[in-house]
PDB file of N, CA and C in Angstrom:
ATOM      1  N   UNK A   1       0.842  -1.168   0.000  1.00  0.00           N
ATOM      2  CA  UNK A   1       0.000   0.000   0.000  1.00  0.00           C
ATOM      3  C   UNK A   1       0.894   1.240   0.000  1.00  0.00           C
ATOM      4  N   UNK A   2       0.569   1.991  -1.005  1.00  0.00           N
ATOM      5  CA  UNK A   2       1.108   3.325  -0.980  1.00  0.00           C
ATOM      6  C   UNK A   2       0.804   4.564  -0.273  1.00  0.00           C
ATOM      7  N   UNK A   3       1.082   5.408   0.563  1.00  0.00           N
ATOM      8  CA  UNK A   3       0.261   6.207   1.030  1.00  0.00           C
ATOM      9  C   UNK A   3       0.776   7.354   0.611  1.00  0.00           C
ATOM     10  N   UNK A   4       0.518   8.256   0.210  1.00  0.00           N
ATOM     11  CA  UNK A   4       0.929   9.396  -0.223  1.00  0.00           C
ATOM     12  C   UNK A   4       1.088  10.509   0.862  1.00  0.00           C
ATOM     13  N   UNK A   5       2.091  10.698   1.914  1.00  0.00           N
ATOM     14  CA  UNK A   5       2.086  11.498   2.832  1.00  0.00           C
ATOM     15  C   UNK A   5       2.355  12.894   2.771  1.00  0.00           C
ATOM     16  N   UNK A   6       3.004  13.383   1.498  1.00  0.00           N
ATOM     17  CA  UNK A   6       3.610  14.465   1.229  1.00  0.00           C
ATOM     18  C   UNK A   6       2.294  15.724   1.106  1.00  0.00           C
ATOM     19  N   UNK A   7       1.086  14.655   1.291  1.00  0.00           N
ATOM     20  CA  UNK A   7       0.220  15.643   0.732  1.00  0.00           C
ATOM     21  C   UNK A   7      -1.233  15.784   1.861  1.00  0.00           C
ATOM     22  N   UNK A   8      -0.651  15.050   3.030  1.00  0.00           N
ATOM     23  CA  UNK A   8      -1.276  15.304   4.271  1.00  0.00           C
ATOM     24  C   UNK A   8      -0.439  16.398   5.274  1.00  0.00           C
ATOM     25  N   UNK A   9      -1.469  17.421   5.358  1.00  0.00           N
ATOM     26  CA  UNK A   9      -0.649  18.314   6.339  1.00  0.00           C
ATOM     27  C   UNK A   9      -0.927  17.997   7.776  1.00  0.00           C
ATOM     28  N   UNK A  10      -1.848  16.716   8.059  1.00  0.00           N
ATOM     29  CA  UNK A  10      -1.374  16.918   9.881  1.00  0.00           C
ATOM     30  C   UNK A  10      -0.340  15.914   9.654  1.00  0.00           C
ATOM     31  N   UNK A  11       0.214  14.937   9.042  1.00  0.00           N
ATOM     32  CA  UNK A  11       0.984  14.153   9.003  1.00  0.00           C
ATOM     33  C   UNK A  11       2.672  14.620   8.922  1.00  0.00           C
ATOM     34  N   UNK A  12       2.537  15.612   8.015  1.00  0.00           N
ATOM     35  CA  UNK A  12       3.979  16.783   8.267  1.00  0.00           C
ATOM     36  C   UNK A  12       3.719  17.184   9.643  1.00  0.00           C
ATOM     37  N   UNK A  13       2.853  17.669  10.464  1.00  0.00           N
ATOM     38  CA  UNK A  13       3.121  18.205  11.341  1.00  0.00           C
ATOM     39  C   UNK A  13       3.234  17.413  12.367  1.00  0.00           C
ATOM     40  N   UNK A  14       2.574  16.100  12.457  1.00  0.00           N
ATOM     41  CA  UNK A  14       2.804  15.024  13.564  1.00  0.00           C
ATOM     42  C   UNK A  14       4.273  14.816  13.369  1.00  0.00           C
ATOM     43  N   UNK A  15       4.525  14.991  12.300  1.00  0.00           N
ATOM     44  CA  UNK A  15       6.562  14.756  11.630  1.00  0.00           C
ATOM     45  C   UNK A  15       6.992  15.866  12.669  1.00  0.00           C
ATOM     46  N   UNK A  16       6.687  17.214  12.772  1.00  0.00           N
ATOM     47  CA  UNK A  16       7.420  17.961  13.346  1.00  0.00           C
ATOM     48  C   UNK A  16       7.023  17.868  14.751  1.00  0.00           C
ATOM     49  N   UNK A  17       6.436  17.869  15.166  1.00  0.00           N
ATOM     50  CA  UNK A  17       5.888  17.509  16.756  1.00  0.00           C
ATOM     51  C   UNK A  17       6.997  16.382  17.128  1.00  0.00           C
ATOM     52  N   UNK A  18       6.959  15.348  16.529  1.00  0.00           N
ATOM     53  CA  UNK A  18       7.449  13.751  16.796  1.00  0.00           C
ATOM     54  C   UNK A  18       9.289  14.381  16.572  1.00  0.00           C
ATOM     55  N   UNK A  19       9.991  14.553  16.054  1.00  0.00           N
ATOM     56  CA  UNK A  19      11.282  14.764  15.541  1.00  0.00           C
ATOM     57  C   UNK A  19      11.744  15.997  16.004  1.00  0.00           C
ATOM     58  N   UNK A  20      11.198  17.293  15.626  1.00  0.00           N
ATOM     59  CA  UNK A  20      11.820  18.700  15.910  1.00  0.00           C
ATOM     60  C   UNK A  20      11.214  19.160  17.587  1.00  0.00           C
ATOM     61  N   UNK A  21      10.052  19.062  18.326  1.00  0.00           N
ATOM     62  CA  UNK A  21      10.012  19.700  19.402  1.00  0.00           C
ATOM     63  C   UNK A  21       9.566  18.718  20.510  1.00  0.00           C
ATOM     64  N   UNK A  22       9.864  17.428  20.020  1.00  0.00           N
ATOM     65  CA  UNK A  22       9.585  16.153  20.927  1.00  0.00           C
ATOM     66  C   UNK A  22       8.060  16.689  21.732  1.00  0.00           C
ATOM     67  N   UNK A  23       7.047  17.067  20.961  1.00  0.00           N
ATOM     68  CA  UNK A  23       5.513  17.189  22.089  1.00  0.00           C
ATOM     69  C   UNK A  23       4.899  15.813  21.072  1.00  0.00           C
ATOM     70  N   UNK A  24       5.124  14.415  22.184  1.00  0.00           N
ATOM     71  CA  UNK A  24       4.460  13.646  21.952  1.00  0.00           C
ATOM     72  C   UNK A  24       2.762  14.001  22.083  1.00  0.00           C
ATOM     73  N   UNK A  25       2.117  14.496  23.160  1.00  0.00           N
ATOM     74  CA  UNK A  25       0.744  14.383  23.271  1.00  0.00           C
ATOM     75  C   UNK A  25       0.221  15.339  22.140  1.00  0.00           C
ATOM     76  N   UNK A  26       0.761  16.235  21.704  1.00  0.00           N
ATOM     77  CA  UNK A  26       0.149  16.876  20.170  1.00  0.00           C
ATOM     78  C   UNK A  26       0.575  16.177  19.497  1.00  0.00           C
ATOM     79  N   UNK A  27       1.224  14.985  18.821  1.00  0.00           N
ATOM     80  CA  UNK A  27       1.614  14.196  18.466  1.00  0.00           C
ATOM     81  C   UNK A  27      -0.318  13.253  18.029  1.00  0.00           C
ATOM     82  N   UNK A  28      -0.463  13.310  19.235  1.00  0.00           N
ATOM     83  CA  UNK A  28      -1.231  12.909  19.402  1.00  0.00           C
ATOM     84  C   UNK A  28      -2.878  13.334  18.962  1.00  0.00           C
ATOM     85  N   UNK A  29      -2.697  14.797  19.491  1.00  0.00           N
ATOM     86  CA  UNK A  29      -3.549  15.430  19.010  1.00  0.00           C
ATOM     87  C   UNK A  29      -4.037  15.628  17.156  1.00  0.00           C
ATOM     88  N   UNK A  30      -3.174  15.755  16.886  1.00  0.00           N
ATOM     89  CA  UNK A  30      -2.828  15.903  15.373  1.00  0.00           C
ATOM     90  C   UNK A  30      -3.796  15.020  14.571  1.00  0.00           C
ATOM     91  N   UNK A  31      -3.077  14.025  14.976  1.00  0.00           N
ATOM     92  CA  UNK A  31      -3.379  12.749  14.405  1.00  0.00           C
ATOM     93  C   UNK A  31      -4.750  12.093  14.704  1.00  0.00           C
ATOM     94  N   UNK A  32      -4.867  12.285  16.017  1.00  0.00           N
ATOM     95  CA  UNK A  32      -6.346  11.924  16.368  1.00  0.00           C
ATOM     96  C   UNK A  32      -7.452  12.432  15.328  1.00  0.00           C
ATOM     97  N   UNK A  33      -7.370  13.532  14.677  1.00  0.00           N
ATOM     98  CA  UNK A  33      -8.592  13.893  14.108  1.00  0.00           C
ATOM     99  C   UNK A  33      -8.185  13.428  12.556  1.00  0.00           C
ATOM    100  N   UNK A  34      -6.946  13.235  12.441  1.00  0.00           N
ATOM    101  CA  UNK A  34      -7.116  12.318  11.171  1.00  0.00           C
ATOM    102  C   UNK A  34      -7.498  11.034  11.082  1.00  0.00           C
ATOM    103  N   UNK A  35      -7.485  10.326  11.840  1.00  0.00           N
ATOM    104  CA  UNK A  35      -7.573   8.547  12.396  1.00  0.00           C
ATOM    105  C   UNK A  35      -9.365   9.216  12.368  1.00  0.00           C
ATOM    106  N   UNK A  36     -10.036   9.770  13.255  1.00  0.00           N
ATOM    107  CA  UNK A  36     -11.452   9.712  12.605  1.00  0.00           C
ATOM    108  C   UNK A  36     -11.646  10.027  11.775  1.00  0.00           C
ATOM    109  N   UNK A  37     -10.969  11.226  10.539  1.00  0.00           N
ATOM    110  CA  UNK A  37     -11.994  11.285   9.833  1.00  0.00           C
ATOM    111  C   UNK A  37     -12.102  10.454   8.408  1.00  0.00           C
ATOM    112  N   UNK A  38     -10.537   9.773   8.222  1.00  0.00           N
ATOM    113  CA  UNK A  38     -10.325   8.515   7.565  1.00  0.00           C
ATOM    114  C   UNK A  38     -11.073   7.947   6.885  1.00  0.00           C
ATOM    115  N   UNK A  39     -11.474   7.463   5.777  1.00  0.00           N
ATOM    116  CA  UNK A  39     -12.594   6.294   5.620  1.00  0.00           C
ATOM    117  C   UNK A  39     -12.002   5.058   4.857  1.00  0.00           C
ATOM    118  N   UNK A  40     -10.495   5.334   4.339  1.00  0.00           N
ATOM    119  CA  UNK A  40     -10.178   4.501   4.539  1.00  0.00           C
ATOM    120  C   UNK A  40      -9.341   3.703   5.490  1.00  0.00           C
ATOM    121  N   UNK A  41     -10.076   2.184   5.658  1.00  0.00           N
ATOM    122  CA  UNK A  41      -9.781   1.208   6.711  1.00  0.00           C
ATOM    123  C   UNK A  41      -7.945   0.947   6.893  1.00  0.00           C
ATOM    124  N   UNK A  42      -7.491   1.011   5.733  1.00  0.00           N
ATOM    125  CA  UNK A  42      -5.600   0.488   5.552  1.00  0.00           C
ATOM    126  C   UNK A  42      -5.029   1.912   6.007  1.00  0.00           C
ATOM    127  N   UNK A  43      -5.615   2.833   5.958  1.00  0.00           N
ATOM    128  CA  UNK A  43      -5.288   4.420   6.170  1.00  0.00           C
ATOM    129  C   UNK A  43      -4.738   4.206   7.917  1.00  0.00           C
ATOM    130  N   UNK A  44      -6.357   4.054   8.180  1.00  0.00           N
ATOM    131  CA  UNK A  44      -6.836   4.339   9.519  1.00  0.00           C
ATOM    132  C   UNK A  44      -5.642   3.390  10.416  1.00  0.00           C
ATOM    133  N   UNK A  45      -5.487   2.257  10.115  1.00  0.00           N
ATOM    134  CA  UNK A  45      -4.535   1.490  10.455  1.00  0.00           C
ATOM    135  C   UNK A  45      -3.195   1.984  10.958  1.00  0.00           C
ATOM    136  N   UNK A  46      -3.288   2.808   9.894  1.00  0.00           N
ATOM    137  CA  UNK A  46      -1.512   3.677   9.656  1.00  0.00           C
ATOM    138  C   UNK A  46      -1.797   4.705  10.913  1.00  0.00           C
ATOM    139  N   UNK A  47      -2.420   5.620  10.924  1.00  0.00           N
ATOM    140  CA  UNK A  47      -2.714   6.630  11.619  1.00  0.00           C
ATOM    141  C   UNK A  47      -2.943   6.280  13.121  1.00  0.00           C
ATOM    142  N   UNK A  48      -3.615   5.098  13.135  1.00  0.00           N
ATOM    143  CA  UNK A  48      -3.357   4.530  14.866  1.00  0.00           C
ATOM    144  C   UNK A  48      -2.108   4.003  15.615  1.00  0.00           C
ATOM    145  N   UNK A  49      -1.620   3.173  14.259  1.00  0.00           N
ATOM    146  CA  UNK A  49      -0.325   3.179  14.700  1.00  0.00           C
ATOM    147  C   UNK A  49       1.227   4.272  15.143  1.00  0.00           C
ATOM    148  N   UNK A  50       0.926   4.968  14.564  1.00  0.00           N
ATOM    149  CA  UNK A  50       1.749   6.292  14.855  1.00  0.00           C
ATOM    150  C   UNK A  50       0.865   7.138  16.170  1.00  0.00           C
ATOM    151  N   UNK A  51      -0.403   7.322  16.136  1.00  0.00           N
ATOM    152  CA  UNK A  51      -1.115   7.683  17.410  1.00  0.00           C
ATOM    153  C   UNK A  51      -0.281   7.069  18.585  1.00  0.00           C
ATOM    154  N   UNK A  52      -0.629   5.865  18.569  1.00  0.00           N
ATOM    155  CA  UNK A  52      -0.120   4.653  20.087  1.00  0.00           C
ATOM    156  C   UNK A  52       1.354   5.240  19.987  1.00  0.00           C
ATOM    157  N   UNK A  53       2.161   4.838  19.019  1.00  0.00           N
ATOM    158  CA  UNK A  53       3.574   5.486  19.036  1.00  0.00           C
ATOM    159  C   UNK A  53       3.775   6.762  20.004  1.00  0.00           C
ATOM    160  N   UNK A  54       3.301   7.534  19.652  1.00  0.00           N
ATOM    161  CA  UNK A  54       3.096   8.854  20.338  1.00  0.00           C
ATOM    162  C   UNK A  54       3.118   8.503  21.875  1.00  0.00           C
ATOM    163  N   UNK A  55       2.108   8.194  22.087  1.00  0.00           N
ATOM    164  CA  UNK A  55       1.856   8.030  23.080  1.00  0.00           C
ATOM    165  C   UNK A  55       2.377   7.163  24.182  1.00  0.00           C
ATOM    166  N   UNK A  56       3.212   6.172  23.586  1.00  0.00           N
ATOM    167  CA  UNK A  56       4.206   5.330  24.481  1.00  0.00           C
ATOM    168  C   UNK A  56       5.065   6.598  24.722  1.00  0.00           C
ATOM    169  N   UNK A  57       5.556   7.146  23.679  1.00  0.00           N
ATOM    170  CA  UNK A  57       6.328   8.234  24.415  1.00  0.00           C
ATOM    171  C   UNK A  57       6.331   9.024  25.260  1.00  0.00           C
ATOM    172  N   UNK A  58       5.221   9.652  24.900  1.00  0.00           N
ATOM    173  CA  UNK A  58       4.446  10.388  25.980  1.00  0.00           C
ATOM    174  C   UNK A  58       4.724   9.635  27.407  1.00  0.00           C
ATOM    175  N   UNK A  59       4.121   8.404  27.914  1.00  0.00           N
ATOM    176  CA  UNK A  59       3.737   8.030  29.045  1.00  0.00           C
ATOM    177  C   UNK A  59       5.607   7.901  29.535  1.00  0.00           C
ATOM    178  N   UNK A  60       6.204   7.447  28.485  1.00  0.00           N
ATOM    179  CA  UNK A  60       7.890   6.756  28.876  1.00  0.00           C
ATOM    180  C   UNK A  60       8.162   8.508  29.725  1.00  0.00           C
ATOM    181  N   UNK A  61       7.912   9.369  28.677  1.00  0.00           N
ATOM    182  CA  UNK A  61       8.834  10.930  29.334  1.00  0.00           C
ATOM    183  C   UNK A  61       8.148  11.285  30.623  1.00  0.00           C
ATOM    184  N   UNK A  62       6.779  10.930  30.818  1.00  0.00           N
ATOM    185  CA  UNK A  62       6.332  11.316  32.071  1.00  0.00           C
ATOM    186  C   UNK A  62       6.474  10.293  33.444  1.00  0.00           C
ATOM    187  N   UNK A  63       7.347   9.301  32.939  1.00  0.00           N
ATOM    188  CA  UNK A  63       7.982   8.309  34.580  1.00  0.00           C
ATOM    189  C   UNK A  63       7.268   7.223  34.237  1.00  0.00           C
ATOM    190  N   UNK A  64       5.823   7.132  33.352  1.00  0.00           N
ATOM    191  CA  UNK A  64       5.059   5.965  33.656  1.00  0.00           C
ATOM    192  C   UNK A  64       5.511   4.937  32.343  1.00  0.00           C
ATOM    193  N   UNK A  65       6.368   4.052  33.018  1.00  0.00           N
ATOM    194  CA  UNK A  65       7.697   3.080  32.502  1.00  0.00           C
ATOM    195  C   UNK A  65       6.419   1.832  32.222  1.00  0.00           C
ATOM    196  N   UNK A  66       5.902   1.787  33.295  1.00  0.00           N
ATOM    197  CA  UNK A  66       4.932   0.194  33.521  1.00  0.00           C
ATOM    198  C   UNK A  66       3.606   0.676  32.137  1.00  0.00           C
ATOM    199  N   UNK A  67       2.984   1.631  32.370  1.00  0.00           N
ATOM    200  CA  UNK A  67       2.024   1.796  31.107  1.00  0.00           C
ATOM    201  C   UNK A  67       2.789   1.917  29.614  1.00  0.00           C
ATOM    202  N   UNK A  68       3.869   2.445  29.308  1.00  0.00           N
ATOM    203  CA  UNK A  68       4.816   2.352  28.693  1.00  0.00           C
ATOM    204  C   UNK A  68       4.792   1.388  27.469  1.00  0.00           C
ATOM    205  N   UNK A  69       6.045   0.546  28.255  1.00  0.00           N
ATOM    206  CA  UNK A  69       5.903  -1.010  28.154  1.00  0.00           C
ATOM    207  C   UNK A  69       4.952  -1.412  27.566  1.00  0.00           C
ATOM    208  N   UNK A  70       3.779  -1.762  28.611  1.00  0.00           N
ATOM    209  CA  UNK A  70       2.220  -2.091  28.209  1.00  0.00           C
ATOM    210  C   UNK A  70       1.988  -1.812  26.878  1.00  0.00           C
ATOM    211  N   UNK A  71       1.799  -0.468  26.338  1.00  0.00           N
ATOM    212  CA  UNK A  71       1.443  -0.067  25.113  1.00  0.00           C
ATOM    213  C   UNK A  71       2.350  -0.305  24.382  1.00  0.00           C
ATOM    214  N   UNK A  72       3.433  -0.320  24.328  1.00  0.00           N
ATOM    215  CA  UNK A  72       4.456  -0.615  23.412  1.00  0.00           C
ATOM    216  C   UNK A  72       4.117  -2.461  22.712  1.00  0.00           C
ATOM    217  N   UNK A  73       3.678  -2.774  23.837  1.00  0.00           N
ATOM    218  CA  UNK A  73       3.636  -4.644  23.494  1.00  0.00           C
ATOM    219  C   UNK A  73       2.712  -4.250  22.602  1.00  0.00           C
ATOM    220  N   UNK A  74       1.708  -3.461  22.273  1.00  0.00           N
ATOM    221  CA  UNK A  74       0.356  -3.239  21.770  1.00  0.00           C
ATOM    222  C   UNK A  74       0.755  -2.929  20.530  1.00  0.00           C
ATOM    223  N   UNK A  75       1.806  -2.000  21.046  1.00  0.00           N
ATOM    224  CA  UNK A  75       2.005  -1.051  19.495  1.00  0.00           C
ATOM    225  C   UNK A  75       2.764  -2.503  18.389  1.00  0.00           C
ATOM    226  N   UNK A  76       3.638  -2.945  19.090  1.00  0.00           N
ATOM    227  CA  UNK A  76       4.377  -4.288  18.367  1.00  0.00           C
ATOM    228  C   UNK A  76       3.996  -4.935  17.824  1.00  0.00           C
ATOM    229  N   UNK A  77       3.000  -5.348  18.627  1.00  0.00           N
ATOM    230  CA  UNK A  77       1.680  -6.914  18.078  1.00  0.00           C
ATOM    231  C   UNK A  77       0.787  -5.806  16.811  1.00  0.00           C
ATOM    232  N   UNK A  78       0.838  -5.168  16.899  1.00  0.00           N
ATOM    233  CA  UNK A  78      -0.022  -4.580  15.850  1.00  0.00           C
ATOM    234  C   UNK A  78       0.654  -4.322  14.804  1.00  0.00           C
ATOM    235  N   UNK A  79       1.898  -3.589  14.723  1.00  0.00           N
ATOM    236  CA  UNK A  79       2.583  -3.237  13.422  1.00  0.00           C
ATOM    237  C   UNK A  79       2.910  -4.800  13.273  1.00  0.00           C
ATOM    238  N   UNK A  80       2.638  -5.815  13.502  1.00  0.00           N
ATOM    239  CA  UNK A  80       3.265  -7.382  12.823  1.00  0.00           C
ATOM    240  C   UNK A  80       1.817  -7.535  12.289  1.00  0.00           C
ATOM    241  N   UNK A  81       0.581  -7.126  12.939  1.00  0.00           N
ATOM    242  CA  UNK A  81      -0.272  -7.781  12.623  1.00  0.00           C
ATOM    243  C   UNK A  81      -1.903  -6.878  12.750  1.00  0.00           C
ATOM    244  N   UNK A  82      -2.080  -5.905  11.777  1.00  0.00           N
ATOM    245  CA  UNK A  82      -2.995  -4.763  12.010  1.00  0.00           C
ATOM    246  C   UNK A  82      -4.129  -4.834  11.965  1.00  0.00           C
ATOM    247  N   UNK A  83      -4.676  -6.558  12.045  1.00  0.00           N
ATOM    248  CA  UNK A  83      -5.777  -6.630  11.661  1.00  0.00           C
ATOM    249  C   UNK A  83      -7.060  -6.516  12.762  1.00  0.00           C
TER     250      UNK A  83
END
């Protein structure tokens, strides 16, 4: 599947959130309203997965190591298997 990202602008900006000013939870934000408004299903896939991403980070920078973890196993089992 091809996704054409160059031509989504919350996806550049989840890029700059995620890489240039490390704010995982706008990371989050961003993306959240793309993951709903999606219709496509292989899309939506993509967009949750980088969501959860986010958000392991998020929880890792704020001490919470044990929820962390947790989501990370989530995030794993899913990018092997998104169905």
């Amino acid at each position: 599947m091809l996704v054409h990202y160059n031509q989504n602008e919350r996806y550049i900006k989840y890029l700059c959130h995620f890489h240039y000013d490390h704010d995982f939870f706008e990371c989050h934000e961003v993306l959240e309203e793309q993951w709903k408004l999606e219709l496509n299903n292989e899309y939506k896939k993509v967009w949750l997965g980088l969501i959860r991403l986010a958000v392991v980070l998020y929880h890792y920078r704020r001490g919470n190591y044990v929820g962390a973890k947790k989501l990370m196993r989530h995030v794993h089992a899913y990018a092997n298997d998104p169905t």
